[in-house]
N, C-alpha and C. Protein backbone atom coordinates (compact mmCIF):
# COMPACT_ATOMS: atom_id res chain seq x y z
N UNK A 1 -25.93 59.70 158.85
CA UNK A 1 -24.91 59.19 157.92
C UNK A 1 -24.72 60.19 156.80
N UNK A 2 -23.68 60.88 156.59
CA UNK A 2 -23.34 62.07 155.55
C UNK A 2 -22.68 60.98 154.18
N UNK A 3 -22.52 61.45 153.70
CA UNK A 3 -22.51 61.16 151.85
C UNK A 3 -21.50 61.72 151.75
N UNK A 4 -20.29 60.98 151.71
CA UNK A 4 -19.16 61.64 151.09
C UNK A 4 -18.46 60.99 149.77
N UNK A 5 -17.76 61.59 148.93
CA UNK A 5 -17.09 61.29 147.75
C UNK A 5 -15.87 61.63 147.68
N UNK A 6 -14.77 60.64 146.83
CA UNK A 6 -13.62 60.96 146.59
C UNK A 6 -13.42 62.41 145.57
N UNK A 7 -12.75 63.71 145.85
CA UNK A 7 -12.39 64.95 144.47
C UNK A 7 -12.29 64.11 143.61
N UNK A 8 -12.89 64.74 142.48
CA UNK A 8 -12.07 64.34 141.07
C UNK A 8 -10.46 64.68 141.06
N UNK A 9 -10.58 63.64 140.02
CA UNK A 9 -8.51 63.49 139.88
C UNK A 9 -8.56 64.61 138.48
N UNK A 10 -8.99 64.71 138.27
CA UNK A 10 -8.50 65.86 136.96
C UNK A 10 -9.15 65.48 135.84
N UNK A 11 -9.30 66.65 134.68
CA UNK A 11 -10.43 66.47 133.73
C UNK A 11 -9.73 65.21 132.47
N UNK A 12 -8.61 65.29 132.60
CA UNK A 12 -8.16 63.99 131.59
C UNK A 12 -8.00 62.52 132.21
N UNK A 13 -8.45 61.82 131.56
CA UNK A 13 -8.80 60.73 132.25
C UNK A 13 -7.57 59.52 131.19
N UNK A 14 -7.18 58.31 132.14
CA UNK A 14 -6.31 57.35 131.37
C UNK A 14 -7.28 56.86 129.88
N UNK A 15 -6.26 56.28 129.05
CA UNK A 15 -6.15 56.02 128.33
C UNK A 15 -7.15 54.50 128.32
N UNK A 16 -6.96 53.87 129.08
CA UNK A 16 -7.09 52.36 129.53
C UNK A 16 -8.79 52.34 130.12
N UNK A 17 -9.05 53.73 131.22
CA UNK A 17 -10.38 54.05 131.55
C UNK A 17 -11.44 54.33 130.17
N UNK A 18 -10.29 55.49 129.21
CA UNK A 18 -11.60 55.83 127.80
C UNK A 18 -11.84 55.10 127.52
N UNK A 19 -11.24 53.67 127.15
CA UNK A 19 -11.23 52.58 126.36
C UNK A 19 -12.44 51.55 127.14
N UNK A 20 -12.09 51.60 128.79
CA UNK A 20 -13.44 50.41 129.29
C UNK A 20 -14.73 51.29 129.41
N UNK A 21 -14.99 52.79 129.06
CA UNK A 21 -15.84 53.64 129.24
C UNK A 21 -16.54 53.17 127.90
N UNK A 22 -15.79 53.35 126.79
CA UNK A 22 -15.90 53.28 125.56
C UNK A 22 -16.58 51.28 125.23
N UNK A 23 -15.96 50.44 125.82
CA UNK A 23 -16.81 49.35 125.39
C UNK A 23 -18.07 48.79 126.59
N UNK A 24 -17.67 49.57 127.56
CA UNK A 24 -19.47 49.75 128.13
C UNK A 24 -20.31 50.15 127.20
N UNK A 25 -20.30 51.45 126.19
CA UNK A 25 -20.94 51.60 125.20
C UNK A 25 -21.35 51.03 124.53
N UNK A 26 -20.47 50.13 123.75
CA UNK A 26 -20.27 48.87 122.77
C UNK A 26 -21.39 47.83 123.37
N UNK A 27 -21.27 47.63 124.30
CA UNK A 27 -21.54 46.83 125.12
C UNK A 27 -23.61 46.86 125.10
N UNK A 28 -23.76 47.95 125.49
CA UNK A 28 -24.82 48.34 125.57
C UNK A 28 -25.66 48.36 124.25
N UNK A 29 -24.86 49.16 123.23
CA UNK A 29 -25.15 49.74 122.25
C UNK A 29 -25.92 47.60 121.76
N UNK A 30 -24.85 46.97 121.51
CA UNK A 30 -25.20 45.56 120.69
C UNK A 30 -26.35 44.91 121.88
N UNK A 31 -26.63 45.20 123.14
CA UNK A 31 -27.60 44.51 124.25
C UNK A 31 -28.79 45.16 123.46
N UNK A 32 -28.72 46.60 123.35
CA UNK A 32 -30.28 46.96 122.44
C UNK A 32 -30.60 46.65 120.92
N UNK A 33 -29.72 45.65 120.57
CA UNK A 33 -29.61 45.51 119.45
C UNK A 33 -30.15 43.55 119.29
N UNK A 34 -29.85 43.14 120.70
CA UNK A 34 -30.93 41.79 121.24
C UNK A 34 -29.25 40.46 121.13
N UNK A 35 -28.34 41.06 121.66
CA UNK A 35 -27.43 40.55 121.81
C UNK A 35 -27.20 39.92 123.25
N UNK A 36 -27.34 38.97 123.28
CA UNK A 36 -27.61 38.35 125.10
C UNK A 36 -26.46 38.16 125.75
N UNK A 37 -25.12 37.77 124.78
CA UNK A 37 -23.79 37.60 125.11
C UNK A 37 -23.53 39.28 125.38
N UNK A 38 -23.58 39.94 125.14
CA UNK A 38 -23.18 41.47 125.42
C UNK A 38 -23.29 42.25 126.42
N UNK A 39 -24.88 41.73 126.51
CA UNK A 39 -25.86 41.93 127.36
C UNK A 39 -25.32 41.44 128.97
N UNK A 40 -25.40 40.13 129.01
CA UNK A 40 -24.78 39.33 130.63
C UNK A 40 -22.91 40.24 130.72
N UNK A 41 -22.35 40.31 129.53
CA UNK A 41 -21.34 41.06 129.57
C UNK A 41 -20.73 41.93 130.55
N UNK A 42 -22.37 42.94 130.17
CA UNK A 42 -22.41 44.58 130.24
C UNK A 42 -22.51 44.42 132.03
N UNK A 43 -23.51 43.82 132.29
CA UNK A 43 -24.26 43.33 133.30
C UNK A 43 -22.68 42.93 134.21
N UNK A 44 -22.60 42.10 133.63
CA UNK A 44 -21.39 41.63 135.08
C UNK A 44 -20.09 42.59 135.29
N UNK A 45 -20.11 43.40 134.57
CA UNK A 45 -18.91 44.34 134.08
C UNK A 45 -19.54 45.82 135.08
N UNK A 46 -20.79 45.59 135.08
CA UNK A 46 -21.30 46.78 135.94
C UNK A 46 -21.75 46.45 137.20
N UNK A 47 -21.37 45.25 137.99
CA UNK A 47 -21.41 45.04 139.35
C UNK A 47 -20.26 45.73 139.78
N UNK A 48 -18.69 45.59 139.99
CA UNK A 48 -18.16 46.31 140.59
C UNK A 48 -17.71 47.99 140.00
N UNK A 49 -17.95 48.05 138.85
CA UNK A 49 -18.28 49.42 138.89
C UNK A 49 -19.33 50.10 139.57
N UNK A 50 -20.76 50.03 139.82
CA UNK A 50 -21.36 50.59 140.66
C UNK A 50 -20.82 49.73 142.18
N UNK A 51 -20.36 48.99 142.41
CA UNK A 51 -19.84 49.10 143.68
C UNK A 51 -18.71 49.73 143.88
N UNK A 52 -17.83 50.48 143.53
CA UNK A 52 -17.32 51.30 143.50
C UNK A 52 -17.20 52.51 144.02
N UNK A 53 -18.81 53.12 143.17
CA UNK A 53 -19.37 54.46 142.96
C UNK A 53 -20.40 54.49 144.14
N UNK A 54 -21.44 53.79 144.13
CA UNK A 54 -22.16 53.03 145.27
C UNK A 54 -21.78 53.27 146.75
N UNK A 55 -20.42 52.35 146.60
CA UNK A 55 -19.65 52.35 148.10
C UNK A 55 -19.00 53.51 148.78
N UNK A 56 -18.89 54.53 147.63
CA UNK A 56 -18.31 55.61 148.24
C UNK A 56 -19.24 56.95 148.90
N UNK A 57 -20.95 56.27 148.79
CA UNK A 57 -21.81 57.16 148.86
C UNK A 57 -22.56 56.46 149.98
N UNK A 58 -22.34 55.22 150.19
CA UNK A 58 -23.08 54.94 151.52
C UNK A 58 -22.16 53.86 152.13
N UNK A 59 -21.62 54.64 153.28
CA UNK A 59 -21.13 53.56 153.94
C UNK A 59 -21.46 52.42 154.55
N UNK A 60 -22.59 52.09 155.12
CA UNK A 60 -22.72 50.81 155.07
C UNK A 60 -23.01 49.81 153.86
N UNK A 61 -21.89 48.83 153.88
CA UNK A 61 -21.68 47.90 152.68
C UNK A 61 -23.19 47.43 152.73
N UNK A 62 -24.02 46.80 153.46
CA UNK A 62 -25.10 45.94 153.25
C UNK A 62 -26.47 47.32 152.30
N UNK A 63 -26.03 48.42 152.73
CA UNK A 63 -26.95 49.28 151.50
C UNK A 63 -26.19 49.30 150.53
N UNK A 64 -25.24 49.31 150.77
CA UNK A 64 -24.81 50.11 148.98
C UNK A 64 -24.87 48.46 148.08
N UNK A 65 -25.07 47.45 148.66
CA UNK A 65 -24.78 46.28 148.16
C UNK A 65 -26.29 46.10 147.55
N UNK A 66 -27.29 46.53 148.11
CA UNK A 66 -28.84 46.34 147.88
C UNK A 66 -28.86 47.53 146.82
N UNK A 67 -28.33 48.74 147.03
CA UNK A 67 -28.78 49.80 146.37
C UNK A 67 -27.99 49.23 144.57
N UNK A 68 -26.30 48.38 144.70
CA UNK A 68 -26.19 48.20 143.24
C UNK A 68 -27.50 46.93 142.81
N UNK A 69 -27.94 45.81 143.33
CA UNK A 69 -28.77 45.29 142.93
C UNK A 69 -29.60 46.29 142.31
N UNK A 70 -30.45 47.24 142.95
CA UNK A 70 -31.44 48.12 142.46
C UNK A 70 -31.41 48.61 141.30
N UNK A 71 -29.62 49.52 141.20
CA UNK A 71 -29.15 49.71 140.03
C UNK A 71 -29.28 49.12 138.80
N UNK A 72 -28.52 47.84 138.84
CA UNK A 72 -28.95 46.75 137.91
C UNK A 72 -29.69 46.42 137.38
N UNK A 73 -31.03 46.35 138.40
CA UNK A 73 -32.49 46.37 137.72
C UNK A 73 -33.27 47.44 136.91
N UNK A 74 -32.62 48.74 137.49
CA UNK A 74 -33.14 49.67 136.66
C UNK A 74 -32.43 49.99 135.39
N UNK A 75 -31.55 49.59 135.23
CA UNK A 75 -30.81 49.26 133.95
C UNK A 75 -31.71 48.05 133.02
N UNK A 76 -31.87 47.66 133.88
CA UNK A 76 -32.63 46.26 133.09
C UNK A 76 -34.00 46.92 132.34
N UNK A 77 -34.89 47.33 133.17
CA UNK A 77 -36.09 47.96 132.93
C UNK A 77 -35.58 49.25 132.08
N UNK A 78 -34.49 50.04 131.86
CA UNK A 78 -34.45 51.07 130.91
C UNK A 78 -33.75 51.30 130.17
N UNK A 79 -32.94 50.04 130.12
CA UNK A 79 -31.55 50.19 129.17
C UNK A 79 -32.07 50.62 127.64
N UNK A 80 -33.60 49.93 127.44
CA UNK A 80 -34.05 50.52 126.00
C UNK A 80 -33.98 52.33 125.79
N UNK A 81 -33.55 53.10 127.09
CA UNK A 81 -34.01 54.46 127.00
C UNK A 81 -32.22 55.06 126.37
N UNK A 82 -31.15 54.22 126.77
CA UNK A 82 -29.91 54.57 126.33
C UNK A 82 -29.83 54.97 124.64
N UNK A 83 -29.49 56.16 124.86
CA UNK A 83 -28.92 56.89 123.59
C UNK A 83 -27.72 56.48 122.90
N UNK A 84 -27.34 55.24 122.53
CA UNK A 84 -26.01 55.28 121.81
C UNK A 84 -24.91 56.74 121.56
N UNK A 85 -25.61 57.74 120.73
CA UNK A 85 -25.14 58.61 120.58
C UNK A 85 -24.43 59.73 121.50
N UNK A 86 -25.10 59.23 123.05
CA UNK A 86 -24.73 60.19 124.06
C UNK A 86 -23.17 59.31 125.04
N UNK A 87 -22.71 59.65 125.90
CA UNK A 87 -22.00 59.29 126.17
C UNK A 87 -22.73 58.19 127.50
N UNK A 88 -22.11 57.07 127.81
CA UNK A 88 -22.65 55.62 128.73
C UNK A 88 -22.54 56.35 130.12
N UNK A 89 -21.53 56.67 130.73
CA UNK A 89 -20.97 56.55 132.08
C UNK A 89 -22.20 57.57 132.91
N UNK A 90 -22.43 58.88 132.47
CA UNK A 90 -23.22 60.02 132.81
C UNK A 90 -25.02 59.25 133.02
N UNK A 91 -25.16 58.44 131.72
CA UNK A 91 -26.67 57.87 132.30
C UNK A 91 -26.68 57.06 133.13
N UNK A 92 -25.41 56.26 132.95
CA UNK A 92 -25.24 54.99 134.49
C UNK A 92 -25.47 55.87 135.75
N UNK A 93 -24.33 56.48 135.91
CA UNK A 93 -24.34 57.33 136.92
C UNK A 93 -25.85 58.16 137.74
N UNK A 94 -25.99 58.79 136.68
CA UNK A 94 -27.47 59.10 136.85
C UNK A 94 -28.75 58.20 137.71
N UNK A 95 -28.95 56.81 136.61
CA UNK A 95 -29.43 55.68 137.86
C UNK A 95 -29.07 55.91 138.88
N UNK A 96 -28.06 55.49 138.83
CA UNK A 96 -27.18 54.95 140.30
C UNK A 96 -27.67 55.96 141.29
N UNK A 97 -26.92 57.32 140.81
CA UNK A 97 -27.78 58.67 141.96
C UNK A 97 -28.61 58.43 142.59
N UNK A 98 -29.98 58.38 141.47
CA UNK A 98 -31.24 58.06 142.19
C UNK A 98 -31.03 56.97 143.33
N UNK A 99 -30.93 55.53 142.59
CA UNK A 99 -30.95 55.13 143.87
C UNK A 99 -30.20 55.37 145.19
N UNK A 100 -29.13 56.22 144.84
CA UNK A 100 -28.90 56.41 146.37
C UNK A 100 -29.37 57.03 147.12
N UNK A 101 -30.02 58.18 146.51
CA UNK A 101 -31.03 58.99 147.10
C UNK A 101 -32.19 58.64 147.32
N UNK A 102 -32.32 57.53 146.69
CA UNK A 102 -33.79 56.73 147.22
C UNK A 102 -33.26 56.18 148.44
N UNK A 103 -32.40 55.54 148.60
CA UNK A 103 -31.90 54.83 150.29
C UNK A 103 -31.54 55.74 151.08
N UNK A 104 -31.20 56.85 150.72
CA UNK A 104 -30.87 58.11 151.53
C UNK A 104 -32.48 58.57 152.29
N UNK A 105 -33.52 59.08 151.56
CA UNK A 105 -34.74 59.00 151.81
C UNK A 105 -35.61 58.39 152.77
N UNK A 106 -35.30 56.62 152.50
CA UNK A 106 -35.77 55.70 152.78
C UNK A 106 -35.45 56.10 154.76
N UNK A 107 -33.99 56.07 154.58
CA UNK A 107 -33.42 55.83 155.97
C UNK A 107 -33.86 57.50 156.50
N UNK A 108 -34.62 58.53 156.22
CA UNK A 108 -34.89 59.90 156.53
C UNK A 108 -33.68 60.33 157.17
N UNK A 109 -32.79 60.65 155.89
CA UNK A 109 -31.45 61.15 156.51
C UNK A 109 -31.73 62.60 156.72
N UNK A 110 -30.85 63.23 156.70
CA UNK A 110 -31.10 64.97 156.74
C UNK A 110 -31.06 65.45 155.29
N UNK A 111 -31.49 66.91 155.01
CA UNK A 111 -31.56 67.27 153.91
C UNK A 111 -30.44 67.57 153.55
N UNK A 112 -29.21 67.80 154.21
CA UNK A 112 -27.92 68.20 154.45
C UNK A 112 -27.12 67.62 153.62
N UNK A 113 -27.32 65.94 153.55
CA UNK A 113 -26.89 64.93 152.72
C UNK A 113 -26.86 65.02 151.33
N UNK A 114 -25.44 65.08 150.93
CA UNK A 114 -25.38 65.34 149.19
C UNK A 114 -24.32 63.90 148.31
N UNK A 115 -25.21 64.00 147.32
CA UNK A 115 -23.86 63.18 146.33
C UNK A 115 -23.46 63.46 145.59
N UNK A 116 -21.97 63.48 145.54
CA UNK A 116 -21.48 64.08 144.48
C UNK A 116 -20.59 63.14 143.48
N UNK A 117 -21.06 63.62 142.40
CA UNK A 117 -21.20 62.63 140.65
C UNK A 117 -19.30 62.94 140.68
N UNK A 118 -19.08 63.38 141.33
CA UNK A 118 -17.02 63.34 140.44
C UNK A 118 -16.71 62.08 140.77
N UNK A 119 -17.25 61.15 142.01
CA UNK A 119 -16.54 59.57 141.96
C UNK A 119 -16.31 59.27 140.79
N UNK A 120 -17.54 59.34 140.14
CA UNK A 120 -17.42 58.28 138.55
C UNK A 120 -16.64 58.23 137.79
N UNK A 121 -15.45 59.48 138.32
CA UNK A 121 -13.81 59.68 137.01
C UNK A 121 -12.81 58.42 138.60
N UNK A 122 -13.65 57.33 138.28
CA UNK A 122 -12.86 56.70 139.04
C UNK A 122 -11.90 55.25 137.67
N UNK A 123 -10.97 54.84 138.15
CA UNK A 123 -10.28 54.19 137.01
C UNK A 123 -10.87 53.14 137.21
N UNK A 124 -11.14 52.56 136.25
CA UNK A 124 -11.46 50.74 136.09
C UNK A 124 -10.62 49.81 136.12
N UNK A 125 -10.01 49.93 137.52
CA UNK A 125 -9.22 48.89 137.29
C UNK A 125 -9.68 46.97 137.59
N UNK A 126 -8.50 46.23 137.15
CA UNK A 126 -9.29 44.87 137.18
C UNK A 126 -9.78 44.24 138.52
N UNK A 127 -11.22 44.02 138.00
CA UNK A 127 -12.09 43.26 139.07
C UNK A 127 -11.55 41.93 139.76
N UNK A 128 -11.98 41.79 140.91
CA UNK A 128 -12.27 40.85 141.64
C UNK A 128 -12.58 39.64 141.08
N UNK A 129 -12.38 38.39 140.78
CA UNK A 129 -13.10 37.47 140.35
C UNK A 129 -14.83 37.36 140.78
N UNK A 130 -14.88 37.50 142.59
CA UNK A 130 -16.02 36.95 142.81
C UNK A 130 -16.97 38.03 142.95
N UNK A 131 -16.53 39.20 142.29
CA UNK A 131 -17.53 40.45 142.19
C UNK A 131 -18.45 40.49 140.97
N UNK A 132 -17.90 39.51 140.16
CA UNK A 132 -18.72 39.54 138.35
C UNK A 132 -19.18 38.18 138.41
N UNK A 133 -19.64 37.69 139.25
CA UNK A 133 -20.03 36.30 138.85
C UNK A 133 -21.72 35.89 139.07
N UNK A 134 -22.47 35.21 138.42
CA UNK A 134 -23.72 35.66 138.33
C UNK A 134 -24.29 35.43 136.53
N UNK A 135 -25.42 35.15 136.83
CA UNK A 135 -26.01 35.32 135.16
C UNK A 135 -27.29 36.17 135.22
N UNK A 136 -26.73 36.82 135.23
CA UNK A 136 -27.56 38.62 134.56
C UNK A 136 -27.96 38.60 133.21
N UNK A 137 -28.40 37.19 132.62
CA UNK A 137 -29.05 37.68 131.19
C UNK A 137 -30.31 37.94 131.52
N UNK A 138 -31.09 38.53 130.22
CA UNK A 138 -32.47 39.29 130.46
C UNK A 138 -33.60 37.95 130.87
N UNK A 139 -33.36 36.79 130.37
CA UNK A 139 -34.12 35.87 130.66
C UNK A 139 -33.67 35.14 132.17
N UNK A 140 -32.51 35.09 132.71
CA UNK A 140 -32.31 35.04 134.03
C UNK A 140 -33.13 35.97 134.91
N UNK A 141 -32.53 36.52 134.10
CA UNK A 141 -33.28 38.03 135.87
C UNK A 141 -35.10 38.13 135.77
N UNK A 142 -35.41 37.54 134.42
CA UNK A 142 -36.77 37.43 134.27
C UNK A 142 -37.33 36.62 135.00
N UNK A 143 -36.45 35.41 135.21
CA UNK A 143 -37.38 34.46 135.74
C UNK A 143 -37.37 34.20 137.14
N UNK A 144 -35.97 34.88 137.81
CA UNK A 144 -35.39 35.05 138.75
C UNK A 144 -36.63 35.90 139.59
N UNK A 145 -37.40 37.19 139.01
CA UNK A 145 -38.25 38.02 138.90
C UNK A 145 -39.91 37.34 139.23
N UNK A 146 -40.08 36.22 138.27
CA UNK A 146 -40.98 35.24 138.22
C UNK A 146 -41.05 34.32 139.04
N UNK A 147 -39.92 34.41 139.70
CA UNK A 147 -40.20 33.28 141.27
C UNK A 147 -40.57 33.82 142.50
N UNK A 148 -39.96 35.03 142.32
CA UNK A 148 -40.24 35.61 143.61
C UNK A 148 -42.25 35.39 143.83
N UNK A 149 -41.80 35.43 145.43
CA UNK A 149 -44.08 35.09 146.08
C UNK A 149 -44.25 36.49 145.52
N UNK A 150 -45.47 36.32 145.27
CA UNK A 150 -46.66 36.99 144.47
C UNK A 150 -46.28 38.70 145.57
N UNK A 151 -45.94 38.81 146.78
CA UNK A 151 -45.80 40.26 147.05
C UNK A 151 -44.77 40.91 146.77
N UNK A 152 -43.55 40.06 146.85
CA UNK A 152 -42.47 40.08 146.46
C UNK A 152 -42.00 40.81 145.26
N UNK A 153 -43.06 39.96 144.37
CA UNK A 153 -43.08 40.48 142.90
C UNK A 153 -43.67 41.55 142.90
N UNK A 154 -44.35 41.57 143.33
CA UNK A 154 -45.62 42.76 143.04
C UNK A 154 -44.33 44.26 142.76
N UNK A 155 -44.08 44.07 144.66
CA UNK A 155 -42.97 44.84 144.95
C UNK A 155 -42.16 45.51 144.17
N UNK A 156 -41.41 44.39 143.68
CA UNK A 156 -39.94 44.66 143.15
C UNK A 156 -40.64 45.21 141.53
N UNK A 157 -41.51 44.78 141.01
CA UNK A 157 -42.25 45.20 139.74
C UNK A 157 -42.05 46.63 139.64
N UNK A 158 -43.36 47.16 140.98
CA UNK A 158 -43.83 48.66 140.96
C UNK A 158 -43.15 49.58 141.18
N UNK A 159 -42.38 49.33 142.16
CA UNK A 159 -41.37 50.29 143.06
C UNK A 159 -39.82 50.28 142.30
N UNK A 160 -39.27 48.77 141.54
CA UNK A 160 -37.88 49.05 140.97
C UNK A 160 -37.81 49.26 139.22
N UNK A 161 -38.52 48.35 139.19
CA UNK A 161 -38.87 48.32 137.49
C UNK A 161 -40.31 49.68 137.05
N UNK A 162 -41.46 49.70 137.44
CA UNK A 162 -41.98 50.82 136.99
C UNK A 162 -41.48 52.09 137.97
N UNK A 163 -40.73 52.12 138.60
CA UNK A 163 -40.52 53.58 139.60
C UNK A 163 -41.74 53.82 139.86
N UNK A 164 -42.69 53.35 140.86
CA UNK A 164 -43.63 54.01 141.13
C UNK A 164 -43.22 54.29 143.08
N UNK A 165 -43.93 55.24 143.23
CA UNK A 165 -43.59 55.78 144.44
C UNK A 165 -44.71 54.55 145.90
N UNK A 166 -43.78 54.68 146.73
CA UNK A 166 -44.45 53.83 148.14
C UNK A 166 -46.04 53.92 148.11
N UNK A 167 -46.38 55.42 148.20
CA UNK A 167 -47.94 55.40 147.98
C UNK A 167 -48.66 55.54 146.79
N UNK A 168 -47.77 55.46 145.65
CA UNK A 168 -48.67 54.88 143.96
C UNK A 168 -48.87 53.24 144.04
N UNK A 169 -47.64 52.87 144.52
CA UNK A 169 -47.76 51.38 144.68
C UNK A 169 -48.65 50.73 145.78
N UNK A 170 -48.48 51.29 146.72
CA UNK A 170 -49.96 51.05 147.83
C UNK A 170 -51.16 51.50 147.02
N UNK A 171 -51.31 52.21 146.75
CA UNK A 171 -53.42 52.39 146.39
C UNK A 171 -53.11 51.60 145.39
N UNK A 172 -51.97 51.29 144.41
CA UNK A 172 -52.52 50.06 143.01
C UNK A 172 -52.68 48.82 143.50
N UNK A 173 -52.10 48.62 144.18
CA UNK A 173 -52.02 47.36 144.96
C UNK A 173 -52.40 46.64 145.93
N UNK A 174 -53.31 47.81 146.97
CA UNK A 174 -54.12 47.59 148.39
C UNK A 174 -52.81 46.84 149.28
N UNK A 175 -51.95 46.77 148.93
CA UNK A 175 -50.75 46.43 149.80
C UNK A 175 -50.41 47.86 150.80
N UNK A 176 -49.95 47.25 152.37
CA UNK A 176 -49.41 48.67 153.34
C UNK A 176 -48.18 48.83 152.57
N UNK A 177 -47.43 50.47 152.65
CA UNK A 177 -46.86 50.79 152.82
C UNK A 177 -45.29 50.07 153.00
N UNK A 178 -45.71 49.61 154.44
CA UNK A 178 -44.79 48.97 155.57
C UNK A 178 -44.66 47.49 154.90
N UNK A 179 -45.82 46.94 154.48
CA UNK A 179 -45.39 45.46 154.17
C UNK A 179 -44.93 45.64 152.57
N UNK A 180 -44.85 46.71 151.60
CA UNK A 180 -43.82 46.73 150.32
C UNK A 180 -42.34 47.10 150.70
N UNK A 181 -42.47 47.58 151.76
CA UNK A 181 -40.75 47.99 151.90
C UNK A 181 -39.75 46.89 152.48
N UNK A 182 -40.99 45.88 153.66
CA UNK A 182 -40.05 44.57 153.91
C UNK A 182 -40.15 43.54 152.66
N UNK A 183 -41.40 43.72 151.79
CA UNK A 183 -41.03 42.92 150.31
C UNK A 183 -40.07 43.30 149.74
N UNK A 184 -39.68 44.34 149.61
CA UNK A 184 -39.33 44.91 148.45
C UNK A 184 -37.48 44.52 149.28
N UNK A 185 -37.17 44.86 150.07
CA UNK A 185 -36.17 44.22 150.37
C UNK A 185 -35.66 42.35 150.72
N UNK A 186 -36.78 42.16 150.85
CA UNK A 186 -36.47 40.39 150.98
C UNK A 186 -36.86 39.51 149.50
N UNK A 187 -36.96 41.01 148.55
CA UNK A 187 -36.65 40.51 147.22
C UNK A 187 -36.07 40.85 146.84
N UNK A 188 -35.31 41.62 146.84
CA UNK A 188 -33.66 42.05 146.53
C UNK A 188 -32.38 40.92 147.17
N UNK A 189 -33.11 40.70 148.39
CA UNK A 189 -31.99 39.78 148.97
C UNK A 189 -32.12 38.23 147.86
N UNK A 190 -33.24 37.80 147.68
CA UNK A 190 -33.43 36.72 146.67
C UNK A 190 -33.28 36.80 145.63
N UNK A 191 -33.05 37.75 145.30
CA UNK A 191 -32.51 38.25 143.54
C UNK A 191 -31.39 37.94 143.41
N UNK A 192 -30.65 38.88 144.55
CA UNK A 192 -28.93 38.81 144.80
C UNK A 192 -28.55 37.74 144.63
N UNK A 193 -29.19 36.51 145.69
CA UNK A 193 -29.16 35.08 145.98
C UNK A 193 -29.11 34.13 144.86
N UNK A 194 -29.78 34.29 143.82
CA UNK A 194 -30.08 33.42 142.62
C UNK A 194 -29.27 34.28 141.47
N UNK A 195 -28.91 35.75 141.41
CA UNK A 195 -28.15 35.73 140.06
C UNK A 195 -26.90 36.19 140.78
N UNK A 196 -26.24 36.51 141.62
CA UNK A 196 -25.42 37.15 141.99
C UNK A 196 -24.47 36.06 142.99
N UNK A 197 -25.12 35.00 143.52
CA UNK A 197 -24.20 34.37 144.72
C UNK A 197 -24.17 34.88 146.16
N UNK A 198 -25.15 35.94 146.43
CA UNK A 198 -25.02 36.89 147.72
C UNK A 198 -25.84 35.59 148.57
N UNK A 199 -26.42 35.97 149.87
CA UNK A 199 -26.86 35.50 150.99
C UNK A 199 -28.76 35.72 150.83
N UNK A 200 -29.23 34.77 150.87
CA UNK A 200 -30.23 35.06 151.09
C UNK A 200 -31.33 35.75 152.54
């Protein structure tokens, strides 16, 4: 499976895009500031934008659909690291990368396989109703987090929230390998399920 991306459309971007680029910022900026309305905001406002960006880097919908969950979460776990001062879209993006290259990995694609960051001068235009729907506040996804069975959690803890690698998370954990990667996905699917509306 090769990794392809739409060219960039050109270095000036609409008027209407600076502006939803610009209150993602906003957005963020008042979530680290312990704003929960801003926060679920930001959150539902960045499901079909990384599906978007996401979708254009892995064609099968059922990864890129797991990989924006992932996204999300690692936003969750590092949104405290966002610089107000720097520009939003470039650190989103950034996440996002990773994880695709973590599912790129996962599936031992070829080394051949590249992504390329120009999607993200993609326009924002208006969402879907049933693409933002969901409660993505920090105490949702916490507890959402808190239900998952004890491997589940473990899982989704080490590997999405601390980034620890397959075999840091095996020796901390005496868990295989093999049985964090079917956790770690049949807790993504239950995540989806309880804040998002997806399929369990």
């Amino acid at each position: 499976m090769s990794v392809r991306s739409r060219p960039g459309q050109g270095s000036a971007r609409p008027l209407h895009e600076v502006s939803a680029v610009a209150e993602l910022a906003r957005l963020i900026g008042a979530a680290q500031a312990g704003d929960r309305d801003a926060y679920r905001t930001l959150l539902k406002r960045l499901v079909p934008l990384l599906r978007r960006f996401i979708g254009r880097q892995l064609r099968n919908p059922s990864d890129a659909d797991e990989v924006v969950q992932e996204t999300l979460l690692t936003v969750h776990t590092a949104r405290h690291t966002y610089d107000p001062a720097r520009p939003f879209l470039p650190w989103l993006i950034a996440i996002a990368r990773r994880r695709v290259i973590d599912r790129i990995r996962k599936q031992q694609r070829t080394s051949a396989q590249e992504v390329d960051l120009a999607a993200y001068a993609e326009t924002f235009s208006t969402d879907p109703a049933n693409l933002s729907e969901g409660d993505w506040s920090p105490r949702a996804l916490q507890e959402a987090i808190d239900a998952l069975p004890e491997v589940q959690r473990q899982a989704i803890t080490m590997l999405k929230l601390k980034e620890m690698s397959l075999k840091e998370a095996s020796g901390a954990s005496g868990i295989t390998v093999a049985t964090l990667k079917v956790a770690t996905h049949r807790a993504i699917k239950r995540l989806r399920a309880r804040l998002l509306g997806g399929s369990a």
